[in-house]
C-alpha atoms as a PDB file:
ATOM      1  CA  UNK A   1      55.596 249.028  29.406  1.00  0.00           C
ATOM      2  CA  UNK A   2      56.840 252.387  29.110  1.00  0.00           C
ATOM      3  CA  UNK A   3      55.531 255.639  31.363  1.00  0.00           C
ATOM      4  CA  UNK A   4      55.728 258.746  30.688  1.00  0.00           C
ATOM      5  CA  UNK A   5      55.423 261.719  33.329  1.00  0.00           C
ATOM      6  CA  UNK A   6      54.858 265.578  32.098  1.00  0.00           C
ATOM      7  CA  UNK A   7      55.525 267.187  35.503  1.00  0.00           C
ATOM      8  CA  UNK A   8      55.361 270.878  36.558  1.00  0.00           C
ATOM      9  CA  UNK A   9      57.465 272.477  37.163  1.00  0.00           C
ATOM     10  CA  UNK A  10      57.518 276.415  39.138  1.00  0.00           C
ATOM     11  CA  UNK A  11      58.949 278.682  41.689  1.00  0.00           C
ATOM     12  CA  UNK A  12      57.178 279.799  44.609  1.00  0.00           C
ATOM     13  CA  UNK A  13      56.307 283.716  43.867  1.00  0.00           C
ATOM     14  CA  UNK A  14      56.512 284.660  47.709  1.00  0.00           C
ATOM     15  CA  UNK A  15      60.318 282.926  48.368  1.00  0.00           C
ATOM     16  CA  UNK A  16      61.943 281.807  44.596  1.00  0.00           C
ATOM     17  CA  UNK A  17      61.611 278.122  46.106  1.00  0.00           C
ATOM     18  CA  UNK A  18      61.826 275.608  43.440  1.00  0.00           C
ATOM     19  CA  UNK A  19      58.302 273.372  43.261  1.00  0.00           C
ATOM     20  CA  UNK A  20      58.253 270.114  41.244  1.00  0.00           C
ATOM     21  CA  UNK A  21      54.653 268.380  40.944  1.00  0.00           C
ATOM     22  CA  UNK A  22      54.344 264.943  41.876  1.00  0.00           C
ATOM     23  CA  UNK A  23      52.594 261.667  40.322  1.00  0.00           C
ATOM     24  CA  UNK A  24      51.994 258.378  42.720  1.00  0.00           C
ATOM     25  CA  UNK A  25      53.500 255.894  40.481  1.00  0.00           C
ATOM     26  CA  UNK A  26      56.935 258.039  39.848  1.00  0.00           C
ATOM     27  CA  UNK A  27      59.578 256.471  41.658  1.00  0.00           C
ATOM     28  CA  UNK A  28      62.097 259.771  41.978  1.00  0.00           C
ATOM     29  CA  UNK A  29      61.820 263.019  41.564  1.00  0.00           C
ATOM     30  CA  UNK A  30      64.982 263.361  39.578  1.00  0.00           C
ATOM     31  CA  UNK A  31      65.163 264.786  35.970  1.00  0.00           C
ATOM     32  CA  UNK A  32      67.291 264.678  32.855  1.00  0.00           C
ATOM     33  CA  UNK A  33      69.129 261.582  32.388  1.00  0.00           C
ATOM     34  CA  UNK A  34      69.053 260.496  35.919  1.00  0.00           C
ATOM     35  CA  UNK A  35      64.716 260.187  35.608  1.00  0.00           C
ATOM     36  CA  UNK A  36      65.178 257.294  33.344  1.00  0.00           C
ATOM     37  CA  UNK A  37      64.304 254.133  35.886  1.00  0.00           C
ATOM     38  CA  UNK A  38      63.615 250.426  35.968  1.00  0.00           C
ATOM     39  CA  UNK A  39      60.223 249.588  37.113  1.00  0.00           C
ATOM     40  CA  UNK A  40      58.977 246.827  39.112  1.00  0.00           C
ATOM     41  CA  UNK A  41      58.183 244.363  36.303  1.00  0.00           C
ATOM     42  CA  UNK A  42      61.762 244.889  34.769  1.00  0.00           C
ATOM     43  CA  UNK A  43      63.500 244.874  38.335  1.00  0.00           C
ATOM     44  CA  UNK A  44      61.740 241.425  39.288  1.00  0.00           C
ATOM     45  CA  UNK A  45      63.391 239.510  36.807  1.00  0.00           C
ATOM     46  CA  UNK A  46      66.966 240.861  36.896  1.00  0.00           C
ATOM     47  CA  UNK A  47      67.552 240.805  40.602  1.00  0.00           C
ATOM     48  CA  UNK A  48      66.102 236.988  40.349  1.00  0.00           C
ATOM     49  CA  UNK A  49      68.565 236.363  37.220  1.00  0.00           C
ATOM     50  CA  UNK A  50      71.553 238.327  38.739  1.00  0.00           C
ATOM     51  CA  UNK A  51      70.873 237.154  42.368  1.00  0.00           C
ATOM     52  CA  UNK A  52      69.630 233.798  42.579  1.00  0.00           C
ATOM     53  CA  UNK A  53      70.668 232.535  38.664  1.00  0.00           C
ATOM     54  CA  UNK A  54      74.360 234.169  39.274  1.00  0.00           C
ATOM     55  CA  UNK A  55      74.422 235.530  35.921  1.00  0.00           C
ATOM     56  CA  UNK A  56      76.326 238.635  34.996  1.00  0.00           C
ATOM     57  CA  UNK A  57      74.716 242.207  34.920  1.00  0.00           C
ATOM     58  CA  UNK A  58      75.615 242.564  30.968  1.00  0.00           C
ATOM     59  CA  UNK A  59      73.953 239.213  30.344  1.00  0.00           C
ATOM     60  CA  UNK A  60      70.731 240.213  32.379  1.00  0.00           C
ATOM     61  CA  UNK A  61      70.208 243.758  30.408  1.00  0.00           C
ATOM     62  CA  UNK A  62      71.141 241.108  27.097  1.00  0.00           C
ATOM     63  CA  UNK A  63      68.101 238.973  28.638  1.00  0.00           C
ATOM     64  CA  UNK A  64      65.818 242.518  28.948  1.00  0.00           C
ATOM     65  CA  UNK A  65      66.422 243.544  25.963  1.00  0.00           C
ATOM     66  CA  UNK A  66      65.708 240.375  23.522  1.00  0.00           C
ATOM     67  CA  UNK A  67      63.073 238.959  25.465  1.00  0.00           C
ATOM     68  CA  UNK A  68      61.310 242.107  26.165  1.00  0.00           C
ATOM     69  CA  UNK A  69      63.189 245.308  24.112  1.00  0.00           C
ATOM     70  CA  UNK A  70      64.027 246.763  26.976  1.00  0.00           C
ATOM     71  CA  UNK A  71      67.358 248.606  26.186  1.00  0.00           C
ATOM     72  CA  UNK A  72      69.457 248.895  29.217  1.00  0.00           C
ATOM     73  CA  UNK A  73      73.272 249.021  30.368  1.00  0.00           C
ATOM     74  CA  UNK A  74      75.232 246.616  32.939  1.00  0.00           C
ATOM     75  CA  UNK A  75      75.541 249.514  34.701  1.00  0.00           C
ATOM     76  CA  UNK A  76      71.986 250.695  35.185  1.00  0.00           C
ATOM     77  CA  UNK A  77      71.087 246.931  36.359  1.00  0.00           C
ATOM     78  CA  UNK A  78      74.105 247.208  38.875  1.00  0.00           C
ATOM     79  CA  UNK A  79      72.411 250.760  40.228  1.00  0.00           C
ATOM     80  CA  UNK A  80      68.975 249.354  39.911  1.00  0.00           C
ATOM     81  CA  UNK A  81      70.183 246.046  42.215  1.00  0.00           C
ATOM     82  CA  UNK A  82      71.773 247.834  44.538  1.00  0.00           C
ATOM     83  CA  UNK A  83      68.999 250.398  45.114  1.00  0.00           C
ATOM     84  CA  UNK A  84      66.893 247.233  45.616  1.00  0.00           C
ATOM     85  CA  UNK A  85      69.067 245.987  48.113  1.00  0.00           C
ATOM     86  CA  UNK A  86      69.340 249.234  49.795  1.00  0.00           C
ATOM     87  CA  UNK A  87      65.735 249.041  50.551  1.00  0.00           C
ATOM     88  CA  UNK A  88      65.396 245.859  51.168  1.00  0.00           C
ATOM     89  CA  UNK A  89      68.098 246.875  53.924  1.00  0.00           C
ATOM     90  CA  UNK A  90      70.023 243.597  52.766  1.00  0.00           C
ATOM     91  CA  UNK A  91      73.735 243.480  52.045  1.00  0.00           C
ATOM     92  CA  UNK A  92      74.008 243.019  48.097  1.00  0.00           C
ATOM     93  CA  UNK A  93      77.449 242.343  46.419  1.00  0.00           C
ATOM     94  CA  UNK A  94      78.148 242.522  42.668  1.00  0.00           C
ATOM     95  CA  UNK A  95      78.378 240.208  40.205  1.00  0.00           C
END
């Protein structure tokens, strides 16, 4: 499943702060390149392959992409795993 947020973006007229709207299911309020995320249902199934299966970040985004399309780098599994492990406030270690 792909999501796609059109968010607002303004500056305050009183103090030329910057002001970024918000939606619930957004994960980060980053934009550009950097807003491009894995979601839960993707993040699931790598950290299980990666974590508990021991296989390699490039062979888990191989696993993404031909069993679901999902086109993704080693590295942006890496990032993703170690965000999860970040809040999961457990030590993680790559593979």
């Amino acid at each position: 499943m792909v999501r796609q947020f059109d968010i607002q973006l303004g500056r305050c007229a009183c103090c030329g702060r910057h002001i970024q709207g918000r939606h619930p299911l957004k994960t980060s309020d980053a934009l550009g390149a950097a807003q491009v995320q894995l979601g839960p249902e993707a993040l699931s199934p790598a950290a299980h392959l990666n974590k508990e299966m021991g296989i390699s970040h490039e062979r888990v985004a191989r696993v993404l992409e031909l069993g679901y399309g999902l086109k993704t780098n080693r590295s942006t599994i890496c990032r993703a795993l170690l965000r999860l492990g970040k809040k999961a406030d457990l030590p993680m270690t790559g593979s």
